[in-house]
N, C-alpha and C. Protein backbone atom coordinates (compact mmCIF):
# COMPACT_ATOMS: atom_id res chain seq x y z
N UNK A 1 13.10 -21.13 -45.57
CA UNK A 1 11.78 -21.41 -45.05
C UNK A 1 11.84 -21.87 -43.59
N UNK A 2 12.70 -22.76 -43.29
CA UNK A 2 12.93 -23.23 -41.92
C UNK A 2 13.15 -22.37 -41.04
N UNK A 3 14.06 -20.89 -41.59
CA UNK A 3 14.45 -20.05 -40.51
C UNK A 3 13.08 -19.12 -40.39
N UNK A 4 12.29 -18.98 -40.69
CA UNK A 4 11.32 -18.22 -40.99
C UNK A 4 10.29 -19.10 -40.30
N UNK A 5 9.76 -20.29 -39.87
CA UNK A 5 9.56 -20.99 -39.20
C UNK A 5 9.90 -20.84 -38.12
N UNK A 6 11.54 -20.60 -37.70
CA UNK A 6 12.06 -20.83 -36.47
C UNK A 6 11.48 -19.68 -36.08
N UNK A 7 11.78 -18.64 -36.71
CA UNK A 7 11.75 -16.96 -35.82
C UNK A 7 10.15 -16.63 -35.57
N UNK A 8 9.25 -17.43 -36.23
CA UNK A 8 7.59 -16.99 -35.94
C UNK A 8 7.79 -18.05 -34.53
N UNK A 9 8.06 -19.29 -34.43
CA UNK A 9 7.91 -19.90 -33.51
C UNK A 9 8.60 -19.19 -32.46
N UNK A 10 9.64 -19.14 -32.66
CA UNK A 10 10.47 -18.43 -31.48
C UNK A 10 9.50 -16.86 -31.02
N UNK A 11 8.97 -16.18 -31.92
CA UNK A 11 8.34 -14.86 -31.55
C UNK A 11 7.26 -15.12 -30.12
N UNK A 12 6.79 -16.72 -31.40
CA UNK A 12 5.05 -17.13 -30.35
C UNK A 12 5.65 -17.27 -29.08
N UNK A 13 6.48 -17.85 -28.77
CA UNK A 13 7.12 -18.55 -27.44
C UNK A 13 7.21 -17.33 -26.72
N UNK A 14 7.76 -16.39 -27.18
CA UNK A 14 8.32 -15.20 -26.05
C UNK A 14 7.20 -14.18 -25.92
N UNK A 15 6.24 -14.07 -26.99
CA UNK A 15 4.81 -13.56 -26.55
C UNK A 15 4.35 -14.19 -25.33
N UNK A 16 4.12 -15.29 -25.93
CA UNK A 16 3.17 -16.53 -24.36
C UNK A 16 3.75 -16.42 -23.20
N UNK A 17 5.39 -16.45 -23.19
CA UNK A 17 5.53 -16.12 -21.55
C UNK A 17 5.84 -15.31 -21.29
N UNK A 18 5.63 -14.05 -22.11
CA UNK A 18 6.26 -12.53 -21.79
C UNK A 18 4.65 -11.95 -21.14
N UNK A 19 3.38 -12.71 -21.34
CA UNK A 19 2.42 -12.75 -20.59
C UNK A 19 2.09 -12.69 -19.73
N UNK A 20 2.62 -14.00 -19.27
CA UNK A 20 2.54 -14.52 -18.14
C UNK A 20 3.29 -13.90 -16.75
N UNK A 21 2.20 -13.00 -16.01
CA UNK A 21 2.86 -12.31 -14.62
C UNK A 21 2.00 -12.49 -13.72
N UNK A 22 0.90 -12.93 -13.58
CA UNK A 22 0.18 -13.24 -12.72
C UNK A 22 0.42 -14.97 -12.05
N UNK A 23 0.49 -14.96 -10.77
CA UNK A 23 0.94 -16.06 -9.73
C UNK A 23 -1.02 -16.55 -9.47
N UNK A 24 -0.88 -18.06 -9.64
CA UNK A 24 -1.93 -18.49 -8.93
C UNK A 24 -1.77 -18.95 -7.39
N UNK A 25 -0.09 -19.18 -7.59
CA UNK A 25 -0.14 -19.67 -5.77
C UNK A 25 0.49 -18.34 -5.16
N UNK A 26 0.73 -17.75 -4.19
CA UNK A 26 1.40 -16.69 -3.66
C UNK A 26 2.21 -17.16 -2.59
N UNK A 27 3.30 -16.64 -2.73
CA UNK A 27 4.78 -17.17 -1.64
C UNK A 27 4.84 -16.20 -0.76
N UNK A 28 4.76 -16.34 0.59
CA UNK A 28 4.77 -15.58 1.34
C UNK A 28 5.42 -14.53 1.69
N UNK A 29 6.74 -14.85 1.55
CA UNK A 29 7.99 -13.21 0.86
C UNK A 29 7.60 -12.42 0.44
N UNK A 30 6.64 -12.80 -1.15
CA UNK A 30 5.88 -11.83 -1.71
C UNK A 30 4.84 -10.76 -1.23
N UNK A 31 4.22 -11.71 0.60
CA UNK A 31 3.02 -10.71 0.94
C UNK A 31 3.44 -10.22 1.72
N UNK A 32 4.82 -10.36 2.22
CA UNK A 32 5.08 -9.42 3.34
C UNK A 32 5.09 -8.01 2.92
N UNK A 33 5.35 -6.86 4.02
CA UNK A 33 5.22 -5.86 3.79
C UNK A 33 3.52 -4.81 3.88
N UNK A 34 3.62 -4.08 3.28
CA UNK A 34 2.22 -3.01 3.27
C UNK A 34 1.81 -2.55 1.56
N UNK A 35 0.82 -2.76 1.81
CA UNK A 35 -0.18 -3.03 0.56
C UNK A 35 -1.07 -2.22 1.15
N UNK A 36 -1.10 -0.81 -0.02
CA UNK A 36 -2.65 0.44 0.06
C UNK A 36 -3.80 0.53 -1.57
N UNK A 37 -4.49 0.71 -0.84
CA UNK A 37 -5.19 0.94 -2.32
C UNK A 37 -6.18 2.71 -1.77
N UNK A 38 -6.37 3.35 -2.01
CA UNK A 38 -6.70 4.94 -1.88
C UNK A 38 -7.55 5.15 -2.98
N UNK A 39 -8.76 6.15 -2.44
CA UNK A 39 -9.77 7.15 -3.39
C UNK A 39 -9.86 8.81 -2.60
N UNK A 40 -9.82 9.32 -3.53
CA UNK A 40 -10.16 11.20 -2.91
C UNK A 40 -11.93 10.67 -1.66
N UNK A 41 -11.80 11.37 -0.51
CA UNK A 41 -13.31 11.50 -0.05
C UNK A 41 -13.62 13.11 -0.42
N UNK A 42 -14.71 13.27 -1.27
CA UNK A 42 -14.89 14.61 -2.07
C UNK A 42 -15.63 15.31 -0.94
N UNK A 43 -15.84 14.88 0.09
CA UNK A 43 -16.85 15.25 1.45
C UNK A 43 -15.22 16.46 2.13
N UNK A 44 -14.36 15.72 2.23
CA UNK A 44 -13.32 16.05 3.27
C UNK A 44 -12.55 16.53 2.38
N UNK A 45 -11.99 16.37 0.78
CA UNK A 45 -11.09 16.52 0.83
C UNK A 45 -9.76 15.72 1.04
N UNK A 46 -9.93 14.93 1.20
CA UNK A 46 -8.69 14.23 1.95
C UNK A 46 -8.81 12.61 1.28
N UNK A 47 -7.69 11.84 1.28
CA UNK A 47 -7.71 10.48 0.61
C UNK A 47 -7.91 9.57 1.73
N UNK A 48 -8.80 8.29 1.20
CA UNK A 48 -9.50 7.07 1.89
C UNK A 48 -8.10 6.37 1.60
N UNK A 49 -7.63 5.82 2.49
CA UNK A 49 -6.50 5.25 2.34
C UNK A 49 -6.70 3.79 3.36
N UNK A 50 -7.33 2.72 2.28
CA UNK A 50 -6.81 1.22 3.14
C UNK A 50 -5.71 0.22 3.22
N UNK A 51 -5.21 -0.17 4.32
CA UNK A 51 -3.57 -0.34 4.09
C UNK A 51 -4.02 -1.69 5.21
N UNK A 52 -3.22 -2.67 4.25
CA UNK A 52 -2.92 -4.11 4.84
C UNK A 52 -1.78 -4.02 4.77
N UNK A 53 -0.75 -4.19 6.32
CA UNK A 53 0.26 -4.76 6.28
C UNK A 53 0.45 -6.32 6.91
N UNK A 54 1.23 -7.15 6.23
CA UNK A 54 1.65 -8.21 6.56
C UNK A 54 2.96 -8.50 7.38
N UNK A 55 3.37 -9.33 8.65
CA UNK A 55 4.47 -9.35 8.69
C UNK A 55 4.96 -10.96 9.20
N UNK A 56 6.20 -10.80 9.45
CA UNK A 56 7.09 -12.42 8.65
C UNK A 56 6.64 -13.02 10.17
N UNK A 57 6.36 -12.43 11.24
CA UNK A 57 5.33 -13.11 12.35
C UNK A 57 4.02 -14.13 12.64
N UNK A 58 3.32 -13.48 11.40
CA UNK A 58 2.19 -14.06 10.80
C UNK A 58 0.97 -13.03 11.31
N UNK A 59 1.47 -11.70 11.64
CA UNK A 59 0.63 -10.83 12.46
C UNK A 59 0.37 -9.80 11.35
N UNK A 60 -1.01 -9.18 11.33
CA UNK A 60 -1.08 -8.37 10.45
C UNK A 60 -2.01 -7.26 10.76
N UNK A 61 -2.16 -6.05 10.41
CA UNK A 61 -2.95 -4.59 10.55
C UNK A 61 -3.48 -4.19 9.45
N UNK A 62 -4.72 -4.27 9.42
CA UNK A 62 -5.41 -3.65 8.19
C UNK A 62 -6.10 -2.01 8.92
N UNK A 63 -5.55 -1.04 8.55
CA UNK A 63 -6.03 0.58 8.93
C UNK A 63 -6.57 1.06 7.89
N UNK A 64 -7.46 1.68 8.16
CA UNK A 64 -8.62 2.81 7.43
C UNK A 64 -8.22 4.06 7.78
N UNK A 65 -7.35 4.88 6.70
CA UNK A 65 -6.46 5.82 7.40
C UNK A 65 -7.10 7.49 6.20
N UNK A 66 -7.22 8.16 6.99
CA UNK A 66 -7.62 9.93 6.18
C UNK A 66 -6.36 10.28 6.18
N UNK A 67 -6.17 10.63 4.94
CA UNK A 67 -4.83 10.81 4.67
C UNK A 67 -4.49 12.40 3.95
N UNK A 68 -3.72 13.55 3.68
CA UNK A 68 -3.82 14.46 3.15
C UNK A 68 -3.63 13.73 1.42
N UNK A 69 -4.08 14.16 0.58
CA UNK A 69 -4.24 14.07 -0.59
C UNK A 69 -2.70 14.08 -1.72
N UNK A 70 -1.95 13.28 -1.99
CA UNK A 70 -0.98 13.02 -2.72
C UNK A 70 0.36 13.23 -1.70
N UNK A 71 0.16 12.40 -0.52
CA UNK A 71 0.97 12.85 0.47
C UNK A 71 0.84 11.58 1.28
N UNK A 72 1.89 11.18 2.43
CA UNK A 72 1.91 10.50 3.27
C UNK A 72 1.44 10.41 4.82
N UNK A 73 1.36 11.95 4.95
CA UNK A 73 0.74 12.48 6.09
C UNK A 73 -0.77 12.20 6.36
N UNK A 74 -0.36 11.62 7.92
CA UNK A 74 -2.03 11.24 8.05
C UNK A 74 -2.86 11.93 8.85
N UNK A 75 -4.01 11.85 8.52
CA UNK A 75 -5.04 12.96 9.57
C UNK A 75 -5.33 12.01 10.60
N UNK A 76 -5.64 10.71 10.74
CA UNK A 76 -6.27 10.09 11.36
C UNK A 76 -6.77 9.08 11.03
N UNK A 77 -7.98 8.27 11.92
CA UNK A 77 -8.21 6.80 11.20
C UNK A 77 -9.55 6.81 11.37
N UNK A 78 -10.09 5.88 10.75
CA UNK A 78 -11.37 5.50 10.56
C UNK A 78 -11.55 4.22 11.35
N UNK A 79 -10.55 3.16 11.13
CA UNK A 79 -10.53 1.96 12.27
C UNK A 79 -8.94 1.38 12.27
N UNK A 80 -8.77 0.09 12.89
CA UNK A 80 -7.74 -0.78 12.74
C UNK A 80 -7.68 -1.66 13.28
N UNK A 81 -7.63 -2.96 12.20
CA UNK A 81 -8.00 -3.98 12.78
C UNK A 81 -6.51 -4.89 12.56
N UNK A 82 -6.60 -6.12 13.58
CA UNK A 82 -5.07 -6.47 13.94
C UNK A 82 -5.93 -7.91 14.25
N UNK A 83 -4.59 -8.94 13.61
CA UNK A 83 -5.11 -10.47 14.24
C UNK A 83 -3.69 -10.95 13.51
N UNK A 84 -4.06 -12.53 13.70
CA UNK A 84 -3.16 -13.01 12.68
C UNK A 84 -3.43 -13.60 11.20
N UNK A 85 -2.57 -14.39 10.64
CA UNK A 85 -2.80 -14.59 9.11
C UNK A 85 -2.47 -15.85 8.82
N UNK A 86 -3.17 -16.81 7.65
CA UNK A 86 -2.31 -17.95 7.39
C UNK A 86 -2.84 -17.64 5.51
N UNK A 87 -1.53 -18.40 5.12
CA UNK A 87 -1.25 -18.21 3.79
C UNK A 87 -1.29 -19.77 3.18
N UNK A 88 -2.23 -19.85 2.17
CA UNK A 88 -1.75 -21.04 2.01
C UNK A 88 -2.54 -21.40 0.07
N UNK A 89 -1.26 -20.73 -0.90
CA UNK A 89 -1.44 -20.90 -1.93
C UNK A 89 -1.92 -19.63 -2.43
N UNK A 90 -3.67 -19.92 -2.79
CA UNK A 90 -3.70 -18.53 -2.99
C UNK A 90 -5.02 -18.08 -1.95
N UNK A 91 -5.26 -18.88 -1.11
CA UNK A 91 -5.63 -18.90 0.05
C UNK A 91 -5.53 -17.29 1.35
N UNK A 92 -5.77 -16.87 1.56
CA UNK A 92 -5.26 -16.29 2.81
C UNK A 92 -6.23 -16.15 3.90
N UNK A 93 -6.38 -16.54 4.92
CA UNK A 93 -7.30 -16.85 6.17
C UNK A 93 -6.80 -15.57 7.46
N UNK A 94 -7.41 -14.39 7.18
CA UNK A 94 -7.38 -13.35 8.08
C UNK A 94 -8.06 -13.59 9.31
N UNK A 95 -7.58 -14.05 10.69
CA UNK A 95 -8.23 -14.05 11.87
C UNK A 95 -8.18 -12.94 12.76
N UNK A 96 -8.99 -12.02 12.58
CA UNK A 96 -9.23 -10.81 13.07
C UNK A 96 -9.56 -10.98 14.51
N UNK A 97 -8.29 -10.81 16.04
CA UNK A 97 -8.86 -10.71 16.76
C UNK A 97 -9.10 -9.12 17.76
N UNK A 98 -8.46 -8.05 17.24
CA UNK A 98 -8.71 -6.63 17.54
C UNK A 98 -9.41 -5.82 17.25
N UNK A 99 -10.31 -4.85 17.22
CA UNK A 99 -10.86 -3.60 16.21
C UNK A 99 -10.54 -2.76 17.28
N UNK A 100 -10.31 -1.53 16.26
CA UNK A 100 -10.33 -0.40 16.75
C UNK A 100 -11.21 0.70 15.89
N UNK A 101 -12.40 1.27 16.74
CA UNK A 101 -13.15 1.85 15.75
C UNK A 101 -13.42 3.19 15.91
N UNK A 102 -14.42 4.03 15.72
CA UNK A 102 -14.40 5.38 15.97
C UNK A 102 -15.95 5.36 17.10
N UNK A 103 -15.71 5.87 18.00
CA UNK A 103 -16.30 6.17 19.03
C UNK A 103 -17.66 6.38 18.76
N UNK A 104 -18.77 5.95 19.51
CA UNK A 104 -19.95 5.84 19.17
C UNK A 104 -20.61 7.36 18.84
N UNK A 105 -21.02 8.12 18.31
CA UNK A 105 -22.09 9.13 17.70
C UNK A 105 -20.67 10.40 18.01
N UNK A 106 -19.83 9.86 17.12
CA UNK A 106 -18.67 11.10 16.76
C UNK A 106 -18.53 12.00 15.85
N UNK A 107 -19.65 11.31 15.05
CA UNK A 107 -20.12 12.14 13.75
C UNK A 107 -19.05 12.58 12.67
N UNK A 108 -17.97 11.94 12.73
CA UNK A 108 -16.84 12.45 12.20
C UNK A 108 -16.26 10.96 11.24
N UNK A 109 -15.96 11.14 10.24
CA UNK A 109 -15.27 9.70 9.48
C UNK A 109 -13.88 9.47 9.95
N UNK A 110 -13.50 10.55 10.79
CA UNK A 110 -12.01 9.78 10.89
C UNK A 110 -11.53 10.91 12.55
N UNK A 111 -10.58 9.75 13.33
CA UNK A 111 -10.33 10.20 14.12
C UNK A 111 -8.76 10.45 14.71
N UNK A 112 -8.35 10.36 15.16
CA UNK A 112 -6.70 10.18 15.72
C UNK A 112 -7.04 9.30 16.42
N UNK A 113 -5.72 8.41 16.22
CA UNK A 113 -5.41 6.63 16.95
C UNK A 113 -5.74 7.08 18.10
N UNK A 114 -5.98 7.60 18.98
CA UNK A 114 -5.75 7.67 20.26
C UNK A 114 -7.37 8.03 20.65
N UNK A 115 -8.12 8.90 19.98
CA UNK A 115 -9.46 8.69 19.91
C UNK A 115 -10.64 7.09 19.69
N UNK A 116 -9.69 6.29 18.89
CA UNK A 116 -10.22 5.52 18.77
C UNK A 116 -10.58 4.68 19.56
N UNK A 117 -12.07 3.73 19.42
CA UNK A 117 -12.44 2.82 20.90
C UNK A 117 -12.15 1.30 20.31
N UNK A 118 -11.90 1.01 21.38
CA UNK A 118 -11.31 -0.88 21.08
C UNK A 118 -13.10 -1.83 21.19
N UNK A 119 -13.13 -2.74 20.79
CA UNK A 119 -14.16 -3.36 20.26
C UNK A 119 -13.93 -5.01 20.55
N UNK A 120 -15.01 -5.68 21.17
CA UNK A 120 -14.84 -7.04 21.13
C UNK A 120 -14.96 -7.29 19.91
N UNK A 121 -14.04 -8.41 19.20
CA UNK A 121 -13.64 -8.69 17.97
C UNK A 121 -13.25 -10.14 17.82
N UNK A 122 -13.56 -10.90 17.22
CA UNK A 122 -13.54 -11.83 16.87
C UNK A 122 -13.91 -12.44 15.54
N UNK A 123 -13.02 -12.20 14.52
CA UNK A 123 -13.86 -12.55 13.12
C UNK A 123 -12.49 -13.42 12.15
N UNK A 124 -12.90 -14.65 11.22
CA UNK A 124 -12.26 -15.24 10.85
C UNK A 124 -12.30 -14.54 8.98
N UNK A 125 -11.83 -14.28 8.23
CA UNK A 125 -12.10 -13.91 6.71
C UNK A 125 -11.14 -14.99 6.18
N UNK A 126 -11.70 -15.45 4.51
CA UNK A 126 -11.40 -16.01 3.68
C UNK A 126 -11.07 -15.24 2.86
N UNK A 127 -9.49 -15.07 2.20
CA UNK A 127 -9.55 -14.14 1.29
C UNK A 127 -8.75 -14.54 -0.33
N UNK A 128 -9.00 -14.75 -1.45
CA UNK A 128 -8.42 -15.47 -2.43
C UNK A 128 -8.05 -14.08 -3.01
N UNK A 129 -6.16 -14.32 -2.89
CA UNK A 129 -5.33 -13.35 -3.30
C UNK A 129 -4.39 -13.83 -4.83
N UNK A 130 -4.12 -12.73 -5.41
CA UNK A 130 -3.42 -13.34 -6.71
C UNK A 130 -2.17 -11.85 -6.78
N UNK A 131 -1.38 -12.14 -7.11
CA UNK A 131 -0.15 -11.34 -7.22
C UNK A 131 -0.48 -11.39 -8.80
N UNK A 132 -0.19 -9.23 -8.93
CA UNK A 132 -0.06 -8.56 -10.65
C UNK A 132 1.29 -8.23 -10.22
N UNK A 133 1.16 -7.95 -11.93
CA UNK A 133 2.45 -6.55 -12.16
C UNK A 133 3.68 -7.12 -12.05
N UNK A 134 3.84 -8.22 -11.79
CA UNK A 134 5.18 -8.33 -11.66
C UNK A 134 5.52 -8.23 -10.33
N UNK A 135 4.59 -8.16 -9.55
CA UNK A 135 3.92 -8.64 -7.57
C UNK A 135 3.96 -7.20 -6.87
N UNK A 136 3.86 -6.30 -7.94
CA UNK A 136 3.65 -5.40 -7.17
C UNK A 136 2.65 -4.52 -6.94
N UNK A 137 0.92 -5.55 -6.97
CA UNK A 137 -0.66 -5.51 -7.44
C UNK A 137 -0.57 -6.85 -6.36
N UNK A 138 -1.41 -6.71 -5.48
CA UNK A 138 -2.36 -7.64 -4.65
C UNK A 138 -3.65 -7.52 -4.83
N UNK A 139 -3.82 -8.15 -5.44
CA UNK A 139 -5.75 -8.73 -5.75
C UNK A 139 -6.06 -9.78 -4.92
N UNK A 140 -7.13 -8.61 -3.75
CA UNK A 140 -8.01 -9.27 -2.56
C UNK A 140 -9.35 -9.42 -3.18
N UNK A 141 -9.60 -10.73 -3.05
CA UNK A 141 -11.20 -11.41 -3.53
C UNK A 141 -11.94 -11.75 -2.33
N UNK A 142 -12.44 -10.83 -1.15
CA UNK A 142 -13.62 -11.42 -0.17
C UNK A 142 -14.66 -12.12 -0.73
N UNK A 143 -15.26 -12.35 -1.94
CA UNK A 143 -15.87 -13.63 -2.07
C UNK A 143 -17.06 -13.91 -1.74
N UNK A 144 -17.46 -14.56 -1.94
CA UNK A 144 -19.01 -14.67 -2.13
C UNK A 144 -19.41 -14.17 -0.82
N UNK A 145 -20.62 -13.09 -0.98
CA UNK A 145 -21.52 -12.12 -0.10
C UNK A 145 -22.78 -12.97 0.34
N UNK A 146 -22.96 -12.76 1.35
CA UNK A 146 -24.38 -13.40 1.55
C UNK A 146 -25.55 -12.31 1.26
N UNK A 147 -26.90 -12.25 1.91
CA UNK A 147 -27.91 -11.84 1.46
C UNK A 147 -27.75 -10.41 2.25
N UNK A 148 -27.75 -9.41 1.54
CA UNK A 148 -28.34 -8.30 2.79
C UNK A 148 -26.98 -7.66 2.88
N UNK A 149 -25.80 -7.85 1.98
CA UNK A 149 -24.41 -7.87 2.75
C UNK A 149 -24.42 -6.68 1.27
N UNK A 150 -23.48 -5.51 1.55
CA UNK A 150 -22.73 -4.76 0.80
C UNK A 150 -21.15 -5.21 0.73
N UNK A 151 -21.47 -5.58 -0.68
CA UNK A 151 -20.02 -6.12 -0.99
C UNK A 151 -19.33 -5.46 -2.67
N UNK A 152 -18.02 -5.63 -1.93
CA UNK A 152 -17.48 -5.20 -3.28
C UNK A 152 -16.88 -6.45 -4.12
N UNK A 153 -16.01 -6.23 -5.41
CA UNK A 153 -15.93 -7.56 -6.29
C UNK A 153 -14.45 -7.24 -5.31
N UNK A 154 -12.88 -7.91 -6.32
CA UNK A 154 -11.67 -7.96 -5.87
C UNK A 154 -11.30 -6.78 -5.99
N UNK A 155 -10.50 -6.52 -4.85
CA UNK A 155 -10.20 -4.94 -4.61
C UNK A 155 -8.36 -5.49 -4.84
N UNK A 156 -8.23 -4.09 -5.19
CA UNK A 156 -6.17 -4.16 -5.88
C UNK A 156 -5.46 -3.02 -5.31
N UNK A 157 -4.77 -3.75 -4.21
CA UNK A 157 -3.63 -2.93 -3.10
C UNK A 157 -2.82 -2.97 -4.07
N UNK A 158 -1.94 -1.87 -3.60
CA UNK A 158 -0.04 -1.74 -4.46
C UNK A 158 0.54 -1.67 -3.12
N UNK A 159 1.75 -2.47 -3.47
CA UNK A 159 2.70 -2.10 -2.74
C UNK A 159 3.36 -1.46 -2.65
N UNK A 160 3.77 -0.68 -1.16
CA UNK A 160 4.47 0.47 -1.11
C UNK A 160 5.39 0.13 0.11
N UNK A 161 5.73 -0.55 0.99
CA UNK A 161 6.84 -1.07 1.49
C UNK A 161 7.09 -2.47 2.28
N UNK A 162 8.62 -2.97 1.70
CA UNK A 162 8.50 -4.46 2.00
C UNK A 162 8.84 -4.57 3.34
């Protein structure tokens, strides 16, 4: 009876933390690197590809990139924005001081970097991040929307290089 005891207890134990993969605080090692999350645009053809990279500087690039469809090759960008970053738990404080956007009445969703126009920029974001998968799922929470604002809920980058 006791061993039969032991082995349900012992089962429960390794269920409960065989669970457990999600981080409430995030270690910064973990965010370095580039984090995409991608949808088909059924207009173009071609994949919406948003890519946050982080680096051990504290400097970071978030690009809006047209991408060919199950491929790495890029057509061009939609924007790119560049500032620095502070991390703190599950905290992350994006200080956006660059944009780069697509040229006024271009009529086009995406352009080549070099087309793109630079933008006075100045913007601070709050962003509550949580590491999946075993950290290889970044769940970005922008967070409460104000009135009038198109917002989405937490959006989930994968990582694709550290």
């Amino acid at each position: 009876m006791n061993t039969i005891r032991l082995l349900a207890f012992s089962v429960l134990i390794f269920l409960s933390l065989s669970c457990i993969s999600d981080d409430d605080d995030v270690e910064l090692i973990h965010l370095l690197g580039t984090w995409e999350r991608g949808s088909l645009h059924e207009e173009t053809g071609l994949d919406f590809v948003m890519a946050y990279t982080f680096h051990e500087d504290g400097t970071f690039e978030q690009k809006s990139i047209a991408r060919q469809p199950n491929s790495a090759i890029e057509s061009g960008f939609n924007s790119i924005v560049s500032g620095t970053f502070e991390l703190s738990g599950n905290k992350l404080t994006l200080n956006e001081t660059d944009w780069l956007g697509l040229p006024e009445g271009t009529g086009r969703w995406y352009v080549s970097g070099e087309e793109l126009v630079a933008f006075e920029w100045n913007r601070e974001r709050n962003v509550t991040v949580k590491l999946r998968e075993r950290k290889s799922q970044l769940e970005m929470d922008f967070g409460p929307c104000g009135p009038n604002v198109l917002c989405a809920g937490p959006l989930t980058f994968y990582k694709v290089k550290r």
